[in-house]
Protein backbone atom coordinates (compact mmCIF):
# COMPACT_ATOMS: atom_id res chain seq x y z
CA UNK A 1 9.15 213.45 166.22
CA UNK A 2 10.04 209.89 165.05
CA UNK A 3 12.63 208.78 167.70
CA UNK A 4 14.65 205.45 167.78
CA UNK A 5 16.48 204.75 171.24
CA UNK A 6 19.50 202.59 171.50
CA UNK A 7 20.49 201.02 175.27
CA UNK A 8 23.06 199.64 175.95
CA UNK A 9 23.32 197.55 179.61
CA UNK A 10 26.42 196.25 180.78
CA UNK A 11 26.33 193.19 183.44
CA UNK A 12 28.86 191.17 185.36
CA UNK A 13 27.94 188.01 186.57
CA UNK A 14 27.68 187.28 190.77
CA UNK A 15 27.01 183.77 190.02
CA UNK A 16 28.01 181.57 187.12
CA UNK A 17 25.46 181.32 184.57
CA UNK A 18 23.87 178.81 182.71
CA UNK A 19 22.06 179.41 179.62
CA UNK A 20 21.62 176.07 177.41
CA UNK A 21 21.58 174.61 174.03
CA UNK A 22 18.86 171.81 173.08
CA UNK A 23 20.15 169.19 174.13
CA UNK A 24 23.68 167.05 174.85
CA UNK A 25 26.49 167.23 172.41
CA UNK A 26 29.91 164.96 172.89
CA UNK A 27 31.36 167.17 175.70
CA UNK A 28 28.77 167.51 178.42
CA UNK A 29 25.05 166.88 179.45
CA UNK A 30 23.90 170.65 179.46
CA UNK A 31 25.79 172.96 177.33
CA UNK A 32 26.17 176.46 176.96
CA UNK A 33 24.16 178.16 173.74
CA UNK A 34 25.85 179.27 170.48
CA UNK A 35 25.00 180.70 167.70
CA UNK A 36 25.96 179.54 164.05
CA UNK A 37 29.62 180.89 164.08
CA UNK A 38 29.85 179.00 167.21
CA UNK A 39 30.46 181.97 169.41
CA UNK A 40 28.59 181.40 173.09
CA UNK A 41 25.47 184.02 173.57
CA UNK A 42 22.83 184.69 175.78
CA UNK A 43 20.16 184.52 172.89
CA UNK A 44 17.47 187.39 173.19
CA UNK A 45 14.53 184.93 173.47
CA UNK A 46 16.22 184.59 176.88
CA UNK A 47 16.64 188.22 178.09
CA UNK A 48 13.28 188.91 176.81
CA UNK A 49 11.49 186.52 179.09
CA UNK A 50 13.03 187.82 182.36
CA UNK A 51 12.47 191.21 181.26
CA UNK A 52 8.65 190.45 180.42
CA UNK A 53 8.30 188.88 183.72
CA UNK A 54 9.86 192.04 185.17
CA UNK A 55 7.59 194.34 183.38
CA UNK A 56 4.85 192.40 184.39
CA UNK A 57 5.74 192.69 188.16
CA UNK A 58 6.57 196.27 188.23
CA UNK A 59 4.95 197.73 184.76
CA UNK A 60 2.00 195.98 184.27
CA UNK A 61 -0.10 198.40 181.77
CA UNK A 62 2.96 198.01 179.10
CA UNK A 63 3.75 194.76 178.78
CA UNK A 64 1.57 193.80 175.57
CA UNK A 65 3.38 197.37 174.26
CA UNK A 66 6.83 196.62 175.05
CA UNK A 67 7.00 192.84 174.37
CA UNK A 68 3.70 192.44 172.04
CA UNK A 69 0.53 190.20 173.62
CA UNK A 70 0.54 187.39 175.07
CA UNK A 71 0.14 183.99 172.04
CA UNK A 72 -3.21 183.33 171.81
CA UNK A 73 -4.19 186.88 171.91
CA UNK A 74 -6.55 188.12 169.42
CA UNK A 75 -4.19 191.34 168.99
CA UNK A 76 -1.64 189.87 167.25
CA UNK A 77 1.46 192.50 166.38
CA UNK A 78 4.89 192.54 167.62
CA UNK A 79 6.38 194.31 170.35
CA UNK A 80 8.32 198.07 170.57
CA UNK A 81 11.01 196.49 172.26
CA UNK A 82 13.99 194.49 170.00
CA UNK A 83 16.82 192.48 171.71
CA UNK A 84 19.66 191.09 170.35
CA UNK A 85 21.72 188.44 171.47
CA UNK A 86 24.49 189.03 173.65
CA UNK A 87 27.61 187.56 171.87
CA UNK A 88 30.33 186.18 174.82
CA UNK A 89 34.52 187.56 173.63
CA UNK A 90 36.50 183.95 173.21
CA UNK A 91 38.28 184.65 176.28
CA UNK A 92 35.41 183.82 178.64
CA UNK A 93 35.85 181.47 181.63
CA UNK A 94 33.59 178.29 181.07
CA UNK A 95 33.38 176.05 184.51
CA UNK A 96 31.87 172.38 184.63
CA UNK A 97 29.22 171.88 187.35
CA UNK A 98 28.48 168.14 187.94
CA UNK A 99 25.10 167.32 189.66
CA UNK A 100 23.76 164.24 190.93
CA UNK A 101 20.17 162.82 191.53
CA UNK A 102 19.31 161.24 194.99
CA UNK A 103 17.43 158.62 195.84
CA UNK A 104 14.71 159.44 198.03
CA UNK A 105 14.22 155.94 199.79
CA UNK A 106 17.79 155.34 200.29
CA UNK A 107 19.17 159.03 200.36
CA UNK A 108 22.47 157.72 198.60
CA UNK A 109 23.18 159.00 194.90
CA UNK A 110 20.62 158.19 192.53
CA UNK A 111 21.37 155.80 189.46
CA UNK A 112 21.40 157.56 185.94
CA UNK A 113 21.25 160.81 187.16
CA UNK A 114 24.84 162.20 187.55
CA UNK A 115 24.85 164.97 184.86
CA UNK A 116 27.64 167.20 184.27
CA UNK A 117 26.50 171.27 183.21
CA UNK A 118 28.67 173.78 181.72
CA UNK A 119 28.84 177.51 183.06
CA UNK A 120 29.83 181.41 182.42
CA UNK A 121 32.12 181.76 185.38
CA UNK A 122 31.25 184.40 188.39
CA UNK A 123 32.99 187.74 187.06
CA UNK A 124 32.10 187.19 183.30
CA UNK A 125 31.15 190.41 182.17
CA UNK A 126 27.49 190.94 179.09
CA UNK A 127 26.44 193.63 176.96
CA UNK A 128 22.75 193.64 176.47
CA UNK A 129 21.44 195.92 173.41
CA UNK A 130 17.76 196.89 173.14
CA UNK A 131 16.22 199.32 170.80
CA UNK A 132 12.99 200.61 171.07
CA UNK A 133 10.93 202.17 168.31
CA UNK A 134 7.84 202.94 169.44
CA UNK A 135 5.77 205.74 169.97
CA UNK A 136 5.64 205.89 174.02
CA UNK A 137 9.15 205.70 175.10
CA UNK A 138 9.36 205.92 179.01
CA UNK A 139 8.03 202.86 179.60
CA UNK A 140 11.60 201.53 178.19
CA UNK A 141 13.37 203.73 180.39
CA UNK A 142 11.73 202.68 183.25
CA UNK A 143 12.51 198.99 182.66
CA UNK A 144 16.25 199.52 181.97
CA UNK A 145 15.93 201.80 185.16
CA UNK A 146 14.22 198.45 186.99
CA UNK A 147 16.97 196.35 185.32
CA UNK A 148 19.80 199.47 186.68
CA UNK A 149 18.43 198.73 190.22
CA UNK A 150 17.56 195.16 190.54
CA UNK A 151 19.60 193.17 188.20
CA UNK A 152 18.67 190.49 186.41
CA UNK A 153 18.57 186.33 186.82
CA UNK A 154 18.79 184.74 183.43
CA UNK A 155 19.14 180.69 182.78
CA UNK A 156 18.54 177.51 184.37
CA UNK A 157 19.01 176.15 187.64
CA UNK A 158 18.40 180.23 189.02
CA UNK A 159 16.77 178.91 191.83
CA UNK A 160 19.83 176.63 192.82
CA UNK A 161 22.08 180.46 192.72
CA UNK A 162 23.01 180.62 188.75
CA UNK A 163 22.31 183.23 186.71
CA UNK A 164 22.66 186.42 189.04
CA UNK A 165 23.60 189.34 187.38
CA UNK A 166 24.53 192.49 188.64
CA UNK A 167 23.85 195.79 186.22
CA UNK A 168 26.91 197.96 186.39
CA UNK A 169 25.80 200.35 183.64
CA UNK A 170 23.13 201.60 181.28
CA UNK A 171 22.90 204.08 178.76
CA UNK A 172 20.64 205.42 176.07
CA UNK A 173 21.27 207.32 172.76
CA UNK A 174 18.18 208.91 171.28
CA UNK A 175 18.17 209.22 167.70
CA UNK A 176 15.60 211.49 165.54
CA UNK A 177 14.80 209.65 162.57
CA UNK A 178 13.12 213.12 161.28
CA UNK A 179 15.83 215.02 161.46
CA UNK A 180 18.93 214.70 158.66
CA UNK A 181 21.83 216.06 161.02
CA UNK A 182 21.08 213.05 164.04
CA UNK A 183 20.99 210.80 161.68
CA UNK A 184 24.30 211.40 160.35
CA UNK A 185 25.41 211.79 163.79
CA UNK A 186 24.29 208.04 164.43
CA UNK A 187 25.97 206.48 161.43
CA UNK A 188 29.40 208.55 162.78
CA UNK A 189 29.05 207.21 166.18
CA UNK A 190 29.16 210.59 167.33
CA UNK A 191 27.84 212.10 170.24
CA UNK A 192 28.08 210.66 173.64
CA UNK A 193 24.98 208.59 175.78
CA UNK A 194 23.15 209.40 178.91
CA UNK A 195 23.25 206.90 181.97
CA UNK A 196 20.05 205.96 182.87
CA UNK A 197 20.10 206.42 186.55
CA UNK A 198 18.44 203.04 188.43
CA UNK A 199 15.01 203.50 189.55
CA UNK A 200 14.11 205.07 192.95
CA UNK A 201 12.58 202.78 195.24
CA UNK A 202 12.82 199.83 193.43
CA UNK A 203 13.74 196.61 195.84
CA UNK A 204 13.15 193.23 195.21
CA UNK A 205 10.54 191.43 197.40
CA UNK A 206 12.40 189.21 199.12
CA UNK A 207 12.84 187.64 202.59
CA UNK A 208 16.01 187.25 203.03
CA UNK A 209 17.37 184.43 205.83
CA UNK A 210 21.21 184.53 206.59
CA UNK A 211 22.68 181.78 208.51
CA UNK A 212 26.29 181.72 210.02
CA UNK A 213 27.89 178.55 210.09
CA UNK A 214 31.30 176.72 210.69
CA UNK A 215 32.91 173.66 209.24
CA UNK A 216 33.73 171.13 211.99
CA UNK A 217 34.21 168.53 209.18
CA UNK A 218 35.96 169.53 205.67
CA UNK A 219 32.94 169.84 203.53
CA UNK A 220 33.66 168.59 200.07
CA UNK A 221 31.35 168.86 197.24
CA UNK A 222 33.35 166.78 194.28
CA UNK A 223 33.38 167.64 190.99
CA UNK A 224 33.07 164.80 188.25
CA UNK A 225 36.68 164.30 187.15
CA UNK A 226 39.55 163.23 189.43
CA UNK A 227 43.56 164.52 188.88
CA UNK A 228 46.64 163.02 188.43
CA UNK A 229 46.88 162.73 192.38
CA UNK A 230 44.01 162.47 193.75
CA UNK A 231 40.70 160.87 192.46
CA UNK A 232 37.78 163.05 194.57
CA UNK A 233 38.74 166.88 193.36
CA UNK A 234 36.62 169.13 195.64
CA UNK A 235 34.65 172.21 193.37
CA UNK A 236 35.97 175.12 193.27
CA UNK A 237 34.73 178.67 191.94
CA UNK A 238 35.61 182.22 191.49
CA UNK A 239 36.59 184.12 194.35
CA UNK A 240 34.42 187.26 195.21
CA UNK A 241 37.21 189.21 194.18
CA UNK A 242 37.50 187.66 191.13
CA UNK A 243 41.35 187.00 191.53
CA UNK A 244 40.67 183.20 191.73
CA UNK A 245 39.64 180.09 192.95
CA UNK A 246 38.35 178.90 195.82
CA UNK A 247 35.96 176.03 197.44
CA UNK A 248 32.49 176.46 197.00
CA UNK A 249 29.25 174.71 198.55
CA UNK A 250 27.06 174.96 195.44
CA UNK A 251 23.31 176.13 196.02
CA UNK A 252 22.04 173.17 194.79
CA UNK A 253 23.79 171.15 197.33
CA UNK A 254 22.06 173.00 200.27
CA UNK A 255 19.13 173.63 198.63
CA UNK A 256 18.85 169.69 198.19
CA UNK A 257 19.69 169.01 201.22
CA UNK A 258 16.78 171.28 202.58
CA UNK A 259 14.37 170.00 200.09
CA UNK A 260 15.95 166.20 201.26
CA UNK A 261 15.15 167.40 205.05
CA UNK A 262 11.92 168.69 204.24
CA UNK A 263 10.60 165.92 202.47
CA UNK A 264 11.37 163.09 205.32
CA UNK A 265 9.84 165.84 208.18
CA UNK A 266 6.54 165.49 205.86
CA UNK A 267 6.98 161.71 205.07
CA UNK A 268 7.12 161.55 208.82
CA UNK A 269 4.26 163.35 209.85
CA UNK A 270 1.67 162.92 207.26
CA UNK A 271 0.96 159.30 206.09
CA UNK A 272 3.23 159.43 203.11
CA UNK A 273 5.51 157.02 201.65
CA UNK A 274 8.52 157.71 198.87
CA UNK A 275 6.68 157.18 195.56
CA UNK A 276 8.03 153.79 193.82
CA UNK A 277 8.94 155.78 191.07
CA UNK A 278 11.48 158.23 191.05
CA UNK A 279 10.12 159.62 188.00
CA UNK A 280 7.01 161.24 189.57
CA UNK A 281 8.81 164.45 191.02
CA UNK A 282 6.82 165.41 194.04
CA UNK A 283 4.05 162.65 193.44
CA UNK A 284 1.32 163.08 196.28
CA UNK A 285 3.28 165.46 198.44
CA UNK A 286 1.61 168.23 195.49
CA UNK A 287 -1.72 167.29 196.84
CA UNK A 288 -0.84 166.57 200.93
CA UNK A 289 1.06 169.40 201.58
CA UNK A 290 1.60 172.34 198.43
CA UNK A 291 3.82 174.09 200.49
CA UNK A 292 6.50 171.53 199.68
CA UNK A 293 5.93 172.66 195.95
CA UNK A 294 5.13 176.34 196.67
CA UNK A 295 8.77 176.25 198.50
CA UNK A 296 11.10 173.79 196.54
CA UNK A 297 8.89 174.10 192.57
CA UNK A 298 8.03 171.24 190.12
CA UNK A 299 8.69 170.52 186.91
CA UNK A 300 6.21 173.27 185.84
CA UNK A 301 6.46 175.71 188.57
CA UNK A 302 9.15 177.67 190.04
CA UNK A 303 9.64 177.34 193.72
CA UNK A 304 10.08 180.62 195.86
CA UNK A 305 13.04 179.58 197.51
CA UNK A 306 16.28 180.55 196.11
CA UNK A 307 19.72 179.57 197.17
CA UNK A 308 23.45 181.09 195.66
CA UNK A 309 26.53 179.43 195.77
CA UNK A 310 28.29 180.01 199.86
CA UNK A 311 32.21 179.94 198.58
CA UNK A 312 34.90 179.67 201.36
CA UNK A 313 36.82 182.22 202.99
CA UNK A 314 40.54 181.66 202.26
CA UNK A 315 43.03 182.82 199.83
CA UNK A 316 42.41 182.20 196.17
CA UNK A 317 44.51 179.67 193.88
CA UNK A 318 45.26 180.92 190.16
CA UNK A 319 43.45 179.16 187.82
CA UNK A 320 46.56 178.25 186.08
CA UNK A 321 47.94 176.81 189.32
CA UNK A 322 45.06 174.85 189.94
CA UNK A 323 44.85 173.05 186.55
CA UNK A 324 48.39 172.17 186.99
CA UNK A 325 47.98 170.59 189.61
CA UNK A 326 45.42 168.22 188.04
CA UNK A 327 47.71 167.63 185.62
CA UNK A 328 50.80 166.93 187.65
CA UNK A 329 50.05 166.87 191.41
CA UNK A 330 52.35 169.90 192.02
CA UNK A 331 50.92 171.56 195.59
CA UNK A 332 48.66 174.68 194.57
CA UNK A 333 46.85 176.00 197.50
CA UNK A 334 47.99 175.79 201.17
CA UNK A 335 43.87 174.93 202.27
CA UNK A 336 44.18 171.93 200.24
CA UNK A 337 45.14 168.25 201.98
CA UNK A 338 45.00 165.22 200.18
CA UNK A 339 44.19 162.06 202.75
CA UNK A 340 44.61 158.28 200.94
CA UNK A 341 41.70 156.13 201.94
CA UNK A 342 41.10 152.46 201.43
CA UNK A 343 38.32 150.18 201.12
CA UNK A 344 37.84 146.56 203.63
CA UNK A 345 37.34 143.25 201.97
CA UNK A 346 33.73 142.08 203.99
CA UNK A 347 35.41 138.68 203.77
CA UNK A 348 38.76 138.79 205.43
CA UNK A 349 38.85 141.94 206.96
CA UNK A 350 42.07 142.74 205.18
CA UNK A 351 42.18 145.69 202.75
CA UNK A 352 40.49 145.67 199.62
CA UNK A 353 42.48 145.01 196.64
CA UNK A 354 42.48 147.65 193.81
CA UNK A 355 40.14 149.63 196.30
CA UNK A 356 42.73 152.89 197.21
CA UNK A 357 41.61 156.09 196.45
CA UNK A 358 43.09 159.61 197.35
CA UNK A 359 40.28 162.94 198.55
CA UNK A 360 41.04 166.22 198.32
CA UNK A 361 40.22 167.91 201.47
CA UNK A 362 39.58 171.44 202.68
CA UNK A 363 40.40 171.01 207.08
CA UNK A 364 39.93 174.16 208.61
CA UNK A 365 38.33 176.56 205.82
CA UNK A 366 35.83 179.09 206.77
CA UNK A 367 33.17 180.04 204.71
CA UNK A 368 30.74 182.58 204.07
CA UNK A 369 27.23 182.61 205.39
CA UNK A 370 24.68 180.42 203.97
CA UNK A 371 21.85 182.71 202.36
CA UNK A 372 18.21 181.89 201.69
CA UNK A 373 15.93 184.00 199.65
CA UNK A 374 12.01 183.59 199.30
CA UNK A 375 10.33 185.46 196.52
CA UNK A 376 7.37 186.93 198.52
CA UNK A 377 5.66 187.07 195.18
CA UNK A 378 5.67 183.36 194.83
CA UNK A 379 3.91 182.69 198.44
CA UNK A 380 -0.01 182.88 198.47
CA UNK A 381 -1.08 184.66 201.60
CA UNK A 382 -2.99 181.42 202.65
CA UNK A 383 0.31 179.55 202.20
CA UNK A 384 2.71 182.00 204.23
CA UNK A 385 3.00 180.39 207.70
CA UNK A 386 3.36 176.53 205.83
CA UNK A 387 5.80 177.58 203.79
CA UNK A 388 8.12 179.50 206.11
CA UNK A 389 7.27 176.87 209.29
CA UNK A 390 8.23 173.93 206.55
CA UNK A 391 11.34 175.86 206.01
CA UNK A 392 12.11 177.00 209.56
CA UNK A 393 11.74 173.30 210.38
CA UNK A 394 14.23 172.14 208.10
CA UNK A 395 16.68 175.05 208.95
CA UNK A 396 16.05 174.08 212.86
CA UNK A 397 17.09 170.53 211.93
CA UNK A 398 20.41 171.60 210.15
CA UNK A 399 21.18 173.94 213.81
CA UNK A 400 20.46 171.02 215.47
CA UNK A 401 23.38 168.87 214.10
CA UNK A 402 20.98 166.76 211.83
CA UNK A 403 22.47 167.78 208.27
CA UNK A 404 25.19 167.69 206.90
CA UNK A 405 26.69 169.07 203.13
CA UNK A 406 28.58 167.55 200.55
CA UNK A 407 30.40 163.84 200.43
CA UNK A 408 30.19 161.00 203.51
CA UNK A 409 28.30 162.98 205.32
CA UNK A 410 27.64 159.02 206.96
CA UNK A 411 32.00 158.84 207.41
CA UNK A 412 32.05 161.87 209.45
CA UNK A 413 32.59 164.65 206.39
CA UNK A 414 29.88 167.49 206.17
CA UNK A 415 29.54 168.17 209.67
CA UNK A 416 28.72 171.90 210.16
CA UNK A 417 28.14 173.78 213.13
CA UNK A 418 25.52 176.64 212.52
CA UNK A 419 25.37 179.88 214.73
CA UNK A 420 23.51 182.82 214.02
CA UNK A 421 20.03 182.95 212.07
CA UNK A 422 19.03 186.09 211.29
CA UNK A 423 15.60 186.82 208.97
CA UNK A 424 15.27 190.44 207.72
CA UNK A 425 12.74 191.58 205.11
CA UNK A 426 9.89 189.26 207.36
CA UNK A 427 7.37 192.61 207.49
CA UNK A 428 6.41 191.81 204.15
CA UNK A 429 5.07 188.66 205.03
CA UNK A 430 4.05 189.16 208.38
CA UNK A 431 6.93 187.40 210.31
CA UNK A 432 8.31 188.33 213.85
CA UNK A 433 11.73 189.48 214.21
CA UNK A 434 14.77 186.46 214.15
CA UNK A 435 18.02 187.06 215.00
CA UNK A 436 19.23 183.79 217.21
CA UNK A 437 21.37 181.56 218.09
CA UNK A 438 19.25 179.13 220.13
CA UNK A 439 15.78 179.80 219.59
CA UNK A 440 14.95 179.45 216.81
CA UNK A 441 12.13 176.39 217.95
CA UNK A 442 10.51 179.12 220.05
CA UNK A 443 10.31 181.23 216.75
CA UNK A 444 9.04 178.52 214.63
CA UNK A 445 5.95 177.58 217.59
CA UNK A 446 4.90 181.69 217.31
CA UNK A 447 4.92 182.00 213.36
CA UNK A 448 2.54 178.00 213.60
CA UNK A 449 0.82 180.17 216.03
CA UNK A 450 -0.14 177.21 218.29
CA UNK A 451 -1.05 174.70 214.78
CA UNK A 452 0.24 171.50 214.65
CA UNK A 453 2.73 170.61 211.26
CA UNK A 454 0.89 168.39 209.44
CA UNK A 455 -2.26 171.12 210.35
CA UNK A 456 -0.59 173.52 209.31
CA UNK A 457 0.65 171.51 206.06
CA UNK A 458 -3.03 170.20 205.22
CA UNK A 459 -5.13 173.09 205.04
């Protein structure tokens, strides 16, 4: 029998999503791909890399048939496996997410490198179609079983929490191409598909490190546009419920922050300056201590450490609300508090003229825990007690009061209070137990098992 089979995988997104065009047009720095009629997609050169790198994880012997060989192989032919883009309805939610570089000598914003990137909102909701036409069909229905299970992450800045996608359905219609009667029944539509069930088993290989924290200090993480009212708008996202906005501390704030607090530990230990050059990425720290890399990535290499969006704990505002009231001013959301500011003239001590600005603060929000992810698969087993002692370090740091998120953290903003730290998953890489409140030092000193940092960081 010569079958064709038809899935169809249905997503919603847990994060917002990024998945860009070449280049800036006259609207923003990233944008989001389109296709020629202008409709926004998620083209299938994109799905088709995340599932190769799936198959290769979890179905190794059926990549090359799935997805076709490697470039540069000497078996040149195309995969079994088509995917077509996945066209977005004109009613999806596009957010701005502004981003800014920092200065690593003077930890204050970097110049040139504020950047503004457009995004699917959390809640948008994909259809993926694949068809495979090949003679060996399981190994298809295994990966959309994988993909049923695990999700997907898809785009840029997936380390930093974009691009999580949750699979909510699949399904599969089998067609016979030999036989006249399923044929017709294809063109008609009729006949109903069978759910692929997700696989059995199948977990991601992650260590997962959860850490409860409070607020004492609204934590504000701006976006790049001010309102009619008030000229520092704090970012907000959608709600887990999906009913509407709230505050959010990106992932790319804390995991800068970490990366920030990593970096000056090393710099501090090891006989490393900040490169002249902010150009050179992680400069000698590649060569001194490639945990820093293993943990954080490069421009050519993913890090293992991944880090999703922590949004705040209080009642959603209506999107509608909320963009009136950067229009007009008119109150939208009881957590919000707008405190005037103004700047001293160094001369006379007086106030500053043309120097009064108005912040839009969050006082008393809670928020959700902060989660950190390591891809196990990323670590080499020589590398495991760096990396995680590197991060510990960093993490003991931020319980200690030393770290703070968002805007003037130096003007008393940002201050957080952490509580809990609990690790679970650590078997996989050979940790001890963690769930603390106050020891997490002690933890740090058994996983170094007696080694020194910069020891540990140097061989």
């Amino acid at each position: 029998m010569i079958a064709r089979h038809d899935y169809t995988v249905a997503f919603r997104a847990l994060t917002p999503v990024h998945v860009g065009a070449a280049g800036a047009d006259a609207v923003t720095d990233l944008p989001l791909a389109t296709d020629g009629q202008g409709r926004l997609v998620i083209p299938g050169s994109s799905w088709a890399g995340v599932l190769r790198a799936l198959s290769r994880a979890w179905l190794p012997g059926h990549v090359d048939d799935l997805f076709g060989p490697e470039p540069g192989a000497e078996d040149g032919r195309a995969g079994h496996l088509v995917i077509d883009d996945s066209a977005l309805g004109p009613d999806v939610e596009i957010q701005a997410r502004t981003g800014v570089g920092i200065d690593r000598r003077r930890a204050a914003a970097a110049t040139r490198l504020l950047y503004e990137r457009m995004v699917l909102a959390a809640g948008t909701e994909v259809l993926l179609q694949l068809r495979y036409e090949g003679p060996a069909p399981e190994p298809a229905r295994q990966l959309v079983a994988l993909v049923r299970a695990l999700g997907l992450r898809i785009g840029g800045a997936s380390g930093r929490g974009l691009g999580r996608l949750e699979c909510v359905s699949a399904t599969v219609r089998e067609i016979d191409l030999d036989n006249r009667a399923s044929l017709l029944r294809a063109l008609r539509g009729d006949g109903a598909p069978t759910d692929v069930t997700a696989a059995v088993g199948a977990t991601s290989p992650l260590v997962r490190i959860e850490v409860s924290w409070t607020a004492r200090r609204p934590v504000i993480v701006a976006t790049g546009s001010p309102g009619e009212s008030v000229d520092v708008v704090p970012s907000l996202t959608r709600s887990a419920t999906g009913t509407g906005l709230v505050p959010v501390l990106p992932g790319s704030s804390i995991r800068g922050v970490l990366r920030s607090t990593a970096e000056m530990v090393l710099r501090t230990v090891l006989p490393l300056d900040p490169p002249a050059d902010d150009s050179v990425a992680i400069g000698d720290l590649r060569e001194w201590a490639p945990a820093f890399e293993i943990l954080f990535g490069s421009v050519d290499r993913a890090g293992a450490l991944t880090v999703p969006d922590v949004g705040a704990l209080a009642d959603p505002v209506a999107p509608q609300a909320w963009r009136s009231y950067l229009r007009t001013g008119a109150a939208a959301a009881g957590w919000h508090r707008e405190r005037t500011h103004v700047a001293l003239d160094r001369w006379t001590g007086g106030a500053a003229e043309h120097r009064l600005f108005t912040v839009g603060e969050t006082p008393g929000v809670a928020w959700a825990p902060i989660v950190l992810e390591l891809d196990v698969a990323r670590i080499p087993a020589e590398r495991t007690r760096a990396v995680v002692v590197l991060l510990g370090t960093a993490l003991a740091l931020m319980r200690d009061g030393h770290i703070g998120f968002g805007r003037g953290t130096t003007r008393g903003l940002g201050e957080i209070v952490v509580g809990r730290v609990r690790l679970t998953g650590g078997e996989t890489l050979g940790l001890p137990d963690l769930d603390t409140e106050d020891a997490l030092w002690p933890w740090l000193r058994a996983v170094a098992g007696g080694a020194r940092l910069e020891e540990l960081m140097m061989t």
